[in-house]
C-alpha atoms as a PDB file:
ATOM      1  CA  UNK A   1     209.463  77.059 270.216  1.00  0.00           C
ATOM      2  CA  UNK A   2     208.153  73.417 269.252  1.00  0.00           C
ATOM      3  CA  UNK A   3     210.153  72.526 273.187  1.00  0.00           C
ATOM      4  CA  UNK A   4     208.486  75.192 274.620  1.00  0.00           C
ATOM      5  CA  UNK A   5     205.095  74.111 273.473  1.00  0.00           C
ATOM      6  CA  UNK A   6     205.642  70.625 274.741  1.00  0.00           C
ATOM      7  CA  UNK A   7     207.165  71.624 277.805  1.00  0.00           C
ATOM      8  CA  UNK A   8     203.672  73.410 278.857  1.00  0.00           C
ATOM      9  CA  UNK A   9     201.810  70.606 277.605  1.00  0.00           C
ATOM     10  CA  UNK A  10     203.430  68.420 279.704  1.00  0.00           C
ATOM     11  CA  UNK A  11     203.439  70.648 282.723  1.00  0.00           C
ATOM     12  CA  UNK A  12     200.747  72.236 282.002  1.00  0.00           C
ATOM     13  CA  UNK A  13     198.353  71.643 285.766  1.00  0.00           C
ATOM     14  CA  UNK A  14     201.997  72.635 287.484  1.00  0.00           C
ATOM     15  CA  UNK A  15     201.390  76.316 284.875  1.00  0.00           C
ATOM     16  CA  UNK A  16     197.749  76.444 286.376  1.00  0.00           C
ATOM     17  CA  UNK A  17     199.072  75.858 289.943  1.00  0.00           C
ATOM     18  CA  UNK A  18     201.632  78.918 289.115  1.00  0.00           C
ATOM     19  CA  UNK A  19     198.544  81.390 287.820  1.00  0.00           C
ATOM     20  CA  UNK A  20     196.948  82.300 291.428  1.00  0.00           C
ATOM     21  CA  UNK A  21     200.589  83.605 292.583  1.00  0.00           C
ATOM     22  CA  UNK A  22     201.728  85.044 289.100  1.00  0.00           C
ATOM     23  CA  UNK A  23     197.515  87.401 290.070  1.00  0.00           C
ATOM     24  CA  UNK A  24     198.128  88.199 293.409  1.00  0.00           C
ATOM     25  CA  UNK A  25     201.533  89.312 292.614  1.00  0.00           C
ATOM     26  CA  UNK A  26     200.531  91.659 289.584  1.00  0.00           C
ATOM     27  CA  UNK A  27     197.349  93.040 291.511  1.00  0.00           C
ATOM     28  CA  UNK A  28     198.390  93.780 294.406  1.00  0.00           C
ATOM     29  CA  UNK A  29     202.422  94.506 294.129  1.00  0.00           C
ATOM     30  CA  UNK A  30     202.599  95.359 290.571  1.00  0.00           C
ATOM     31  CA  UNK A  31     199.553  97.815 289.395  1.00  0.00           C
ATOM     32  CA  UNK A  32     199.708  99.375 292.720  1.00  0.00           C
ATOM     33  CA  UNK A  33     202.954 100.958 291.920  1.00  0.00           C
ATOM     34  CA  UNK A  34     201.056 103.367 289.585  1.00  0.00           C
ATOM     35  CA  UNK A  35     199.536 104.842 292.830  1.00  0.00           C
ATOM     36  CA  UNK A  36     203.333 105.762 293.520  1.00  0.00           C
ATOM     37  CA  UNK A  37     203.010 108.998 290.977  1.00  0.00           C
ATOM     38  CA  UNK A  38     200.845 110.584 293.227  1.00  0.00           C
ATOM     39  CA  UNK A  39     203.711 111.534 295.558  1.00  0.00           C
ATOM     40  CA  UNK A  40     204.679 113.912 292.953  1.00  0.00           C
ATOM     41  CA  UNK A  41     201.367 115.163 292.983  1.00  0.00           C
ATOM     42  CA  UNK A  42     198.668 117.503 295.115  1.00  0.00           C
ATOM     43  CA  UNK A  43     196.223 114.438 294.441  1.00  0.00           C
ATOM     44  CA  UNK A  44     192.943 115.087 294.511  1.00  0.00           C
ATOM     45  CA  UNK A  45     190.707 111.777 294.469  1.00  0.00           C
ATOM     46  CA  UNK A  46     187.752 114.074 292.519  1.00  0.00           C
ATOM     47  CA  UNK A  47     190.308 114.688 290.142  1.00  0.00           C
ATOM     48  CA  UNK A  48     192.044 111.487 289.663  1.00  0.00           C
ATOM     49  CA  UNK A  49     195.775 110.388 288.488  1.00  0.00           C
ATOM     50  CA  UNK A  50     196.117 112.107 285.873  1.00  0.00           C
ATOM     51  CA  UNK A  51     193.917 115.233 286.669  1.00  0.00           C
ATOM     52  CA  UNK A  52     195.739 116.041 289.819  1.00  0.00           C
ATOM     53  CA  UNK A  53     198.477 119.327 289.808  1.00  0.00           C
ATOM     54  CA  UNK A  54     202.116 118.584 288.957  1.00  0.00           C
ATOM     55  CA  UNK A  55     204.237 119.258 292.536  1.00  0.00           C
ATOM     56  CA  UNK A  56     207.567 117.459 291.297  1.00  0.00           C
ATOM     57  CA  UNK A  57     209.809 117.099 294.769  1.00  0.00           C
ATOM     58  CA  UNK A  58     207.787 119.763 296.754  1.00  0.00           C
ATOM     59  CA  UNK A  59     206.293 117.003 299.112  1.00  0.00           C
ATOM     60  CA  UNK A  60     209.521 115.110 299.776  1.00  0.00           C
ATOM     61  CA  UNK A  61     211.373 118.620 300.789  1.00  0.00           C
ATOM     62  CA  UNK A  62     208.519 119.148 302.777  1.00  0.00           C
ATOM     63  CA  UNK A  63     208.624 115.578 304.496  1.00  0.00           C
ATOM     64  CA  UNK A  64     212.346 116.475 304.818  1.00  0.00           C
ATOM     65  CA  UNK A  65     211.795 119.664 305.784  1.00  0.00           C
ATOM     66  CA  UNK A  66     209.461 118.832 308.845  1.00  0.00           C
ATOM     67  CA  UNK A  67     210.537 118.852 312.371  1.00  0.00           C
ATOM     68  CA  UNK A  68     209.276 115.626 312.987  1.00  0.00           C
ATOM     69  CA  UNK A  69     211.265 113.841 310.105  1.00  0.00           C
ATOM     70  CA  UNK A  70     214.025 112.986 312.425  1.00  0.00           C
ATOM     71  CA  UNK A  71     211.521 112.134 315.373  1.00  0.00           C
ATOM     72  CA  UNK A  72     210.423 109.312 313.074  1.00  0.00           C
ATOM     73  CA  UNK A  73     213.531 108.654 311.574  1.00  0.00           C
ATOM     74  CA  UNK A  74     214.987 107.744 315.294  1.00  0.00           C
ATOM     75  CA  UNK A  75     212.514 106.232 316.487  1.00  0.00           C
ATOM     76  CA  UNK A  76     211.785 103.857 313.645  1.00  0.00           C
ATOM     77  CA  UNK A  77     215.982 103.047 313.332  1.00  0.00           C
ATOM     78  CA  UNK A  78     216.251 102.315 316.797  1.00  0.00           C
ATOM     79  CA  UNK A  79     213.008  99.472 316.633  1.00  0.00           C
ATOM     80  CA  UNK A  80     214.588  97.831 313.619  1.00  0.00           C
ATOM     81  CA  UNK A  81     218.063  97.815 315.077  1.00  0.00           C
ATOM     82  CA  UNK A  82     216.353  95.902 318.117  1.00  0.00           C
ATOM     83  CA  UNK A  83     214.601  93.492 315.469  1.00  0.00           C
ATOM     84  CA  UNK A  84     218.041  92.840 313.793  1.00  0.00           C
ATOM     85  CA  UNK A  85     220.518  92.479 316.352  1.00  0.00           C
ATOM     86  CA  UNK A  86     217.745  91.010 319.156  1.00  0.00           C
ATOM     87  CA  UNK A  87     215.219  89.575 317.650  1.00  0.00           C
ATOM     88  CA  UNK A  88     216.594  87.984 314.096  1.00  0.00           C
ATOM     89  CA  UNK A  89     219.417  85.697 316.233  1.00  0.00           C
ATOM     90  CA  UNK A  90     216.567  84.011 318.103  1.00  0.00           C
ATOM     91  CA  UNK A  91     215.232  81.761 315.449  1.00  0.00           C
ATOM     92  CA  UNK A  92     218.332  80.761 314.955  1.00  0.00           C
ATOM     93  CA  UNK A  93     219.673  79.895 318.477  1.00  0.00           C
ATOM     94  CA  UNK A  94     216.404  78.152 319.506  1.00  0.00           C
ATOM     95  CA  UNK A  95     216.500  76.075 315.871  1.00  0.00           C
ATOM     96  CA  UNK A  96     219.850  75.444 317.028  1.00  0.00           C
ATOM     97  CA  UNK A  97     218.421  74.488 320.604  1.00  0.00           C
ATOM     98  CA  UNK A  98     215.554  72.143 319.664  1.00  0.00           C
ATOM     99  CA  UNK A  99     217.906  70.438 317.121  1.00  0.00           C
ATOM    100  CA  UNK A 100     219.898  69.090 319.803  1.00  0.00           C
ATOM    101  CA  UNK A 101     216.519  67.412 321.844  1.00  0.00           C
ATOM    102  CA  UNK A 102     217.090  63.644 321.564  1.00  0.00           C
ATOM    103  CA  UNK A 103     213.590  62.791 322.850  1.00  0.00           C
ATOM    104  CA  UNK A 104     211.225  63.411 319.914  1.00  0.00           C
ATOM    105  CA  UNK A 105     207.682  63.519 321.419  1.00  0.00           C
ATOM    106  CA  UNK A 106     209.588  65.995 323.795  1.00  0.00           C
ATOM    107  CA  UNK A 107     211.016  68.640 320.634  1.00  0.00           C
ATOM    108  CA  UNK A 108     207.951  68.297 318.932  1.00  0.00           C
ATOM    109  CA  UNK A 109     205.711  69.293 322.192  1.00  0.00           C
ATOM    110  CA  UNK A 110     208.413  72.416 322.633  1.00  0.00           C
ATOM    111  CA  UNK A 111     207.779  73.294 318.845  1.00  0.00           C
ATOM    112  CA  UNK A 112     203.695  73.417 318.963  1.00  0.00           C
ATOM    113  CA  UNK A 113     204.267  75.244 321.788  1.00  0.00           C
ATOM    114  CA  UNK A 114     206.258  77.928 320.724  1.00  0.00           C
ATOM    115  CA  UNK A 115     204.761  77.878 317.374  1.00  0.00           C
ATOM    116  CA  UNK A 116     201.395  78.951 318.704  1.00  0.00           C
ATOM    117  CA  UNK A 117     201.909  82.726 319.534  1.00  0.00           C
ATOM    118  CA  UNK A 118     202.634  83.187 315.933  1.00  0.00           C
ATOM    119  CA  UNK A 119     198.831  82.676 314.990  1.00  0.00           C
ATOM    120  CA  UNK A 120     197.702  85.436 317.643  1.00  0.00           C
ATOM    121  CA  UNK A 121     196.577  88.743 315.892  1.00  0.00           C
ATOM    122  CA  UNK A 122     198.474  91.694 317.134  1.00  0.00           C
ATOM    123  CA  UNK A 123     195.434  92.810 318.682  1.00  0.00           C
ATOM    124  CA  UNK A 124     195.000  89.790 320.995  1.00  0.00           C
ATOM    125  CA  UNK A 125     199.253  89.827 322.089  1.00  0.00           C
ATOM    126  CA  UNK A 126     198.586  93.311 322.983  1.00  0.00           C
ATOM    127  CA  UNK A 127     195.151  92.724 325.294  1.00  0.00           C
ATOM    128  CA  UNK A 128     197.589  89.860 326.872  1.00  0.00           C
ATOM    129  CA  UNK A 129     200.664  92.645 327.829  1.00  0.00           C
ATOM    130  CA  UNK A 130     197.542  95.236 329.247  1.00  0.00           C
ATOM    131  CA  UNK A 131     196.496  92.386 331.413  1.00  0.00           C
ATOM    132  CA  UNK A 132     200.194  91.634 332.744  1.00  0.00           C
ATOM    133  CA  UNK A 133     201.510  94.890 332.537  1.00  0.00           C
ATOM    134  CA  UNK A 134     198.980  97.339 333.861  1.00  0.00           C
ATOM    135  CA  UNK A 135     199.325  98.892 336.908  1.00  0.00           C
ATOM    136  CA  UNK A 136     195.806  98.274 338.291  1.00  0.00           C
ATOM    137  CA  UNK A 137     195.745  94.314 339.045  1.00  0.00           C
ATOM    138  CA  UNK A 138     198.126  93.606 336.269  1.00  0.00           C
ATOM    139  CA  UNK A 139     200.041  90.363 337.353  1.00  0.00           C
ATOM    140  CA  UNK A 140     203.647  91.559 336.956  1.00  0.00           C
ATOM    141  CA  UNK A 141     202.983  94.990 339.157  1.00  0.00           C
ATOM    142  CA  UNK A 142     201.282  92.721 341.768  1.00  0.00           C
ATOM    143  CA  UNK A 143     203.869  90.686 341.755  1.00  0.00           C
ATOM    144  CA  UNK A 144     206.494  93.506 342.483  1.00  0.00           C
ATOM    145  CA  UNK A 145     204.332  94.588 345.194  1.00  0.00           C
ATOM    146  CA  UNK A 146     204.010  91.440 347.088  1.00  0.00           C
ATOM    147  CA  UNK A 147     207.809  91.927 347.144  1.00  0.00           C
ATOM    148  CA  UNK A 148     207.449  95.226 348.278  1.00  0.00           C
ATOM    149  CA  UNK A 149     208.391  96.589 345.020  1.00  0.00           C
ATOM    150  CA  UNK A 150     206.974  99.518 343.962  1.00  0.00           C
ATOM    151  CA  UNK A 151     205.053  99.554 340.960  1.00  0.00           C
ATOM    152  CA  UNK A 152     206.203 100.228 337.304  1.00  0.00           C
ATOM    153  CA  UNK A 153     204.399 102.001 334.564  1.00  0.00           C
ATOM    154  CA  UNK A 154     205.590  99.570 331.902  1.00  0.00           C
ATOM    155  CA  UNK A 155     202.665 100.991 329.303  1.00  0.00           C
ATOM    156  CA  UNK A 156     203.192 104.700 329.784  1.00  0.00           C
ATOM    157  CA  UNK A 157     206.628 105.137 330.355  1.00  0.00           C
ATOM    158  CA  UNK A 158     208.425 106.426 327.865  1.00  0.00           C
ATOM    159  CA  UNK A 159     211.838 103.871 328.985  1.00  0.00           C
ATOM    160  CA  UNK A 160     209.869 100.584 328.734  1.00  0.00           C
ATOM    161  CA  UNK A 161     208.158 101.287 325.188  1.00  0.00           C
ATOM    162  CA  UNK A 162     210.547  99.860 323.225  1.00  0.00           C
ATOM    163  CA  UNK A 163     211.532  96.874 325.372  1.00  0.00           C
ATOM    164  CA  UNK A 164     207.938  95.821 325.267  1.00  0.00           C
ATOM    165  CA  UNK A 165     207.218  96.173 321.962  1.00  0.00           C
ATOM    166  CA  UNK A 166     210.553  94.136 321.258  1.00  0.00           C
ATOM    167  CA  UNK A 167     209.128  91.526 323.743  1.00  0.00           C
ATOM    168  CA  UNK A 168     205.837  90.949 321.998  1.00  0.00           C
ATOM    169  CA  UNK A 169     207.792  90.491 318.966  1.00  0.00           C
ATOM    170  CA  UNK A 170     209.849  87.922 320.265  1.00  0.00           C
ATOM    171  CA  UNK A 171     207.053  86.395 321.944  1.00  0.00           C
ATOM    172  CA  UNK A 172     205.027  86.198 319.142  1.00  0.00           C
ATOM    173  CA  UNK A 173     207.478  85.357 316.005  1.00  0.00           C
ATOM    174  CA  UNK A 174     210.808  83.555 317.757  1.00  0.00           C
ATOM    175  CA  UNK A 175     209.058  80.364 317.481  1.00  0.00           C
ATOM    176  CA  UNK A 176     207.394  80.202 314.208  1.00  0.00           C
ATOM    177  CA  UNK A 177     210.904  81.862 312.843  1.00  0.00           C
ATOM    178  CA  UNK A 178     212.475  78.610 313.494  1.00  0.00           C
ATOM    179  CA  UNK A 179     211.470  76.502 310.702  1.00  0.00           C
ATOM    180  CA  UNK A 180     213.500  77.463 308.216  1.00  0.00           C
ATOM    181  CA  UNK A 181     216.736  77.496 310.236  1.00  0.00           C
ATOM    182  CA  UNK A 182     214.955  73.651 311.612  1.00  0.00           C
ATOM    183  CA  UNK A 183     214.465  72.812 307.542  1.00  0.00           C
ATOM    184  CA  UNK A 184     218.008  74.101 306.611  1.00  0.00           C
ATOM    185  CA  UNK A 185     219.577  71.857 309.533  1.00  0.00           C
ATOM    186  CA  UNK A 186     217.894  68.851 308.896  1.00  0.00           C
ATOM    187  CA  UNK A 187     219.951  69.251 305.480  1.00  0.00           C
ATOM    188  CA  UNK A 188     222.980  68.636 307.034  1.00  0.00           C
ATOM    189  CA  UNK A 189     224.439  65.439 306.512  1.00  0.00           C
ATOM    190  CA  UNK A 190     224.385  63.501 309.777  1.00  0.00           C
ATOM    191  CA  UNK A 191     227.663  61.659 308.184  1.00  0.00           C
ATOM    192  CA  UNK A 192     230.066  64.854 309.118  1.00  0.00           C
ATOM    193  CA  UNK A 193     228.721  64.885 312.553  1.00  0.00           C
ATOM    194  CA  UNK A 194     230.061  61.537 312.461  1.00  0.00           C
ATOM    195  CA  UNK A 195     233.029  62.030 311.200  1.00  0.00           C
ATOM    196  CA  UNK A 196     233.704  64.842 313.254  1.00  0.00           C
ATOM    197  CA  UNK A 197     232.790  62.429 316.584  1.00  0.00           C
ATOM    198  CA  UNK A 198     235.529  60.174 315.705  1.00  0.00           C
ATOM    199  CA  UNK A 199     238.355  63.184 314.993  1.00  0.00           C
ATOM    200  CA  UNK A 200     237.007  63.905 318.539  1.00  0.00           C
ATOM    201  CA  UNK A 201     234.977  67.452 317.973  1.00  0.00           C
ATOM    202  CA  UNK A 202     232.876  67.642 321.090  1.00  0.00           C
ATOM    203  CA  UNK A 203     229.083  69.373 320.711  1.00  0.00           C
ATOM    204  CA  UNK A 204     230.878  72.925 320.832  1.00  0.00           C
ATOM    205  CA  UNK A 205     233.416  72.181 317.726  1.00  0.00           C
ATOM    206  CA  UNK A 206     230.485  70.347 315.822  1.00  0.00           C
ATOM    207  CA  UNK A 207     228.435  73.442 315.956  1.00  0.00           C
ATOM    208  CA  UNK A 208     230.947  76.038 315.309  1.00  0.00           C
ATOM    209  CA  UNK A 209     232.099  73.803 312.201  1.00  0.00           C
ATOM    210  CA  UNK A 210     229.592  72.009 310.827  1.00  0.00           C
ATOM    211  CA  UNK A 211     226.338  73.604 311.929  1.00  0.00           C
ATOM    212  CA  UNK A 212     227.092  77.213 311.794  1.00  0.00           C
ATOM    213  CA  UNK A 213     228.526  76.922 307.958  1.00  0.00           C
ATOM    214  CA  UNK A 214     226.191  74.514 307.287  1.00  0.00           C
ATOM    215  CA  UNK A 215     223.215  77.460 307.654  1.00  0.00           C
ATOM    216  CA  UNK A 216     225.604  80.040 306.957  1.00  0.00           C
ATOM    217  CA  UNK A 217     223.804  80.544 303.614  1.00  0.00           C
ATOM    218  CA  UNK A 218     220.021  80.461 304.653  1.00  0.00           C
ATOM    219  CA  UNK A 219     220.612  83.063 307.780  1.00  0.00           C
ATOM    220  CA  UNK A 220     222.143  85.416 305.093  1.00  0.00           C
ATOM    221  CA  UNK A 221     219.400  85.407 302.172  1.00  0.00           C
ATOM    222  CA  UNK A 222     217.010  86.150 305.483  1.00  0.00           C
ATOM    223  CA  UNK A 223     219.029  88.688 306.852  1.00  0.00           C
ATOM    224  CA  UNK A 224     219.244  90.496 303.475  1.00  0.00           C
ATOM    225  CA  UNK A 225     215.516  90.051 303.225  1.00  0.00           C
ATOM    226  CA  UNK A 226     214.265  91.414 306.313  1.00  0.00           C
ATOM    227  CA  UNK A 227     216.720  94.654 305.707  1.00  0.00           C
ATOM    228  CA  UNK A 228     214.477  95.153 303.138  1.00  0.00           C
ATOM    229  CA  UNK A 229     211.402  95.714 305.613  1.00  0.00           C
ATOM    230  CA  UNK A 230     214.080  97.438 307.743  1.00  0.00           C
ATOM    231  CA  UNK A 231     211.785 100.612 308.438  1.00  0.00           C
ATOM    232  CA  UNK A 232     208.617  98.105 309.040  1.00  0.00           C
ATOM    233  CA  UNK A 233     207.652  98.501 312.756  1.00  0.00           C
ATOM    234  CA  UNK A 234     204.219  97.038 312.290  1.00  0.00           C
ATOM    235  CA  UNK A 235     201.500  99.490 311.928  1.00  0.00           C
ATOM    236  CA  UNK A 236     198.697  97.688 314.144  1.00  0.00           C
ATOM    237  CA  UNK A 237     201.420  97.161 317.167  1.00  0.00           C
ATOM    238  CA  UNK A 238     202.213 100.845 317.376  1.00  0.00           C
ATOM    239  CA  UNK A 239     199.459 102.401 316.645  1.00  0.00           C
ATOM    240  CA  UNK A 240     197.953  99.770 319.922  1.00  0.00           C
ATOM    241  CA  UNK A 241     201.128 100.480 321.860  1.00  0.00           C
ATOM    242  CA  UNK A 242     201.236 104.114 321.659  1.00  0.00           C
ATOM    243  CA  UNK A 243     199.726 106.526 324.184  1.00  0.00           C
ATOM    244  CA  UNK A 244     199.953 109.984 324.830  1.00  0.00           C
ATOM    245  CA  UNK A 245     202.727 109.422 327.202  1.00  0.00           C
ATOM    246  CA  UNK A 246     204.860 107.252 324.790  1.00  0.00           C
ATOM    247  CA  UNK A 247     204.076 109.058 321.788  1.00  0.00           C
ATOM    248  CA  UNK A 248     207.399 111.270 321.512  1.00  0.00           C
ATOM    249  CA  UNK A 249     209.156 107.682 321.204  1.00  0.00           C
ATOM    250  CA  UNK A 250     207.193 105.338 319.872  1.00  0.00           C
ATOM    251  CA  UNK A 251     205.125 107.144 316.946  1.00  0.00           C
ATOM    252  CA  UNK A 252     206.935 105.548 314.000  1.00  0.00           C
ATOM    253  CA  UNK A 253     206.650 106.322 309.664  1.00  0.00           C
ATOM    254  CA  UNK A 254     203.702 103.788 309.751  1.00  0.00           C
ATOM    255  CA  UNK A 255     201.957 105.240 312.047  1.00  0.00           C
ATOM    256  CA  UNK A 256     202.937 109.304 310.524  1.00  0.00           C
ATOM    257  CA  UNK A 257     201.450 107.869 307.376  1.00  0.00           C
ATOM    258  CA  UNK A 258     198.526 106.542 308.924  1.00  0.00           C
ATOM    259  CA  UNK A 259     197.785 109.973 310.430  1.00  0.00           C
ATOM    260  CA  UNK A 260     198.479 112.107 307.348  1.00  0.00           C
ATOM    261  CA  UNK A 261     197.117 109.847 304.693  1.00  0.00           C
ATOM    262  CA  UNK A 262     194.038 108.570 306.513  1.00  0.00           C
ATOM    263  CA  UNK A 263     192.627 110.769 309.006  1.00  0.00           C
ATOM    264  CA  UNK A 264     194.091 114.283 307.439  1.00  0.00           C
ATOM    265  CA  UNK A 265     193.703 113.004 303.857  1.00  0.00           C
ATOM    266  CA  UNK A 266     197.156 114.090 302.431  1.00  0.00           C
ATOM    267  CA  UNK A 267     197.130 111.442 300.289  1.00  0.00           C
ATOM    268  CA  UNK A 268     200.481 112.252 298.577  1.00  0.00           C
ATOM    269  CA  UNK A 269     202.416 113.351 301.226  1.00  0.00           C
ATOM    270  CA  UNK A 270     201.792 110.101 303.131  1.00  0.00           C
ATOM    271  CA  UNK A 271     202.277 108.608 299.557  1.00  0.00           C
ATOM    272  CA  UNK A 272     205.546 110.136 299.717  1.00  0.00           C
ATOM    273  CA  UNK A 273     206.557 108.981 303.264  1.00  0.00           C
ATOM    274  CA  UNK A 274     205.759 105.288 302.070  1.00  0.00           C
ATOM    275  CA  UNK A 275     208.210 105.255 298.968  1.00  0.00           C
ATOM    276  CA  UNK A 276     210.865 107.042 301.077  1.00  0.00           C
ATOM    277  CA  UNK A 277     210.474 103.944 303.110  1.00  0.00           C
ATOM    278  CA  UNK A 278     210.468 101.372 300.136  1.00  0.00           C
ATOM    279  CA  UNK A 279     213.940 103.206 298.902  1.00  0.00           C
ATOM    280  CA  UNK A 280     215.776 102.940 301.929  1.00  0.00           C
ATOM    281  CA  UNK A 281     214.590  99.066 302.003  1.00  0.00           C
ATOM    282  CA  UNK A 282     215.590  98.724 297.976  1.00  0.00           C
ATOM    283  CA  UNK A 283     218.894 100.130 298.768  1.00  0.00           C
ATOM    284  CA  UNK A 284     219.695  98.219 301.998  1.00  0.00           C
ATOM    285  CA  UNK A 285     219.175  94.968 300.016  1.00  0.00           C
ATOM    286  CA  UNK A 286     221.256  95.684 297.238  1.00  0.00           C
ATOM    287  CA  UNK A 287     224.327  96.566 299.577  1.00  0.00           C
ATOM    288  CA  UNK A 288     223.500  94.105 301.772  1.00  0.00           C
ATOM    289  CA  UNK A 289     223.697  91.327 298.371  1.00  0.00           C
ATOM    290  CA  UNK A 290     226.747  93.332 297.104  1.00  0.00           C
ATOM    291  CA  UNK A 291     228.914  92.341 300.255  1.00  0.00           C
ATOM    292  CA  UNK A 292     227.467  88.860 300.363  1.00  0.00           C
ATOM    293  CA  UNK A 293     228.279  88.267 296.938  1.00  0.00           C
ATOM    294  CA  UNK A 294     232.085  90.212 297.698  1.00  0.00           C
ATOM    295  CA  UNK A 295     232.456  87.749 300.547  1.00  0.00           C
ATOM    296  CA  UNK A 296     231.705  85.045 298.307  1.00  0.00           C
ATOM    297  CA  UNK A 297     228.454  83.923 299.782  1.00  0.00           C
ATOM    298  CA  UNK A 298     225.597  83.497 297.221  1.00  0.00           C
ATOM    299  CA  UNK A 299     222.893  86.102 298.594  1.00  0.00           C
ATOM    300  CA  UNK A 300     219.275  86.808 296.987  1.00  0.00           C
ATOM    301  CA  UNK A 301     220.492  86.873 292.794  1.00  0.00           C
END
């Protein structure tokens, strides 16, 4: 107790510094989770928590039970399977990329560069693919017509939806997803590179055995992280995106609860649609540490 004590009085400003996180944490991820019981309930906000009626399950068999369940179900997969296997390598192969630049004023112009996107609001990225994109004086239609294309409907077309909402993503978020993978390399020893040089390992061994398993760790503890936002499209990017013409394939959970819970005011059942979200993203974390801890890799605790 008496170690305790002294411990805190010694680090006591470094306690302090801990205090904001330790409130925004238990404000706004914690006590929120009260708000949770509602999906059991036909909430009424005149009647409050703990006035509301009972339901039990009756709003998740009726989420279940709706025709559009697997509408949104397939459409919101198939985004975050284009976020994981397209989008999540890209950090990693352009940290890998700009590691290699010799010529330092040169990486660190390439960094700011590609950094910047990341500090666009969705709102702005998506005003920038209207003005490229449209069909009426959009620079990439005019383009295809000066080469006696003929135009595409990239924003109404039900085909293109999902490659351009992949596209802003990767636009927006490859470059600013590079520092940590840029952090974790600069880790590396440059002693086993080295080494390695005078065993004779050319570029392509060095990075297949000392890079690679060098950052093997860090790219797994984020891959297990973002499966837990697997079912995250980002609310503000489809609900921009989607038109009535791209609406049967891009209208995603977010945007479902958005409509029920906001402008139809079914409070629980888009209650409900949000925790069936947050349980598919618990579980996919815990198998997804299980096998990294089975293949002996240290994953998330």
């Amino acid at each position: 107790m008496n170690r305790s004590r002294g411990d805190f009085t010694r680090n006591g400003w470094l306690y302090l510094m801990l205090l904001p996180g330790l409130l925004y944490f238990i404000l706004f991820k914690y006590m929120p989770m009260w708000g949770l019981l509602i999906s059991f309930q036909n909430y009424q906000p005149a009647l409050g928590l703990w006035g509301s009626k009972w339901v039990g399950a009756a709003n998740f068999a009726r989420f279940f039970g709706e025709p559009t369940f697997w509408m949104l179900f397939r459409n919101t997969t198939i985004l975050a399977v284009y976020n994981i296997f397209i989008f999540f390598p890209l950090p990693i192969i352009v940290a890998l990329l700009l590691n290699e630049l010799r010529v330092q004023w040169f990486k660190r112009s390439v960094q700011t560069l590609i950094y910047i996107p990341h500090f666009f609001s969705m709102v702005v990225v998506v005003a920038v693919t209207y003005v490229l994109f449209t069909t009426e004086g959009g620079m990439v239609n005019e383009s295809l017509a000066g080469l006696g294309v003929d135009k595409v409907n990239f924003l109404t077309e039900p085909e293109w939806f999902r490659p351009m909402v992949t596209l802003q993503i990767i636009w927006k978020e490859t470059g600013f997803g590079t520092i940590i993978f840029l952090a974790a390399l600069a880790g590396i020893d440059p002693q086993l590179y080295e080494a390695a040089k005078i065993d004779g390992a050319n570029r392509w061994h060095q990075l297949r055995h000392i890079t690679l398993p060098a950052i093997k760790g860090t790219i797994i503890v984020l891959l297990i992280l973002r499966l837990g936002h697997f079912l995250d499209t980002g609310f503000e990017q489809m609900l921009l995106m989607i038109n009535a013409l791209n609406r049967d394939v891009g209208e995603v959970f977010d945007t479902y609860v958005y409509t029920s819970g906001i402008l139809e005011g079914q409070f629980s059942y888009s209650t409900t649609v949000g925790l069936f979200k947050s349980v598919v993203g618990l579980i996919l974390v815990v198998a997804a540490n299980r096998i990294a801890r089975k293949l002996g890799e240290e994953g998330v605790y």
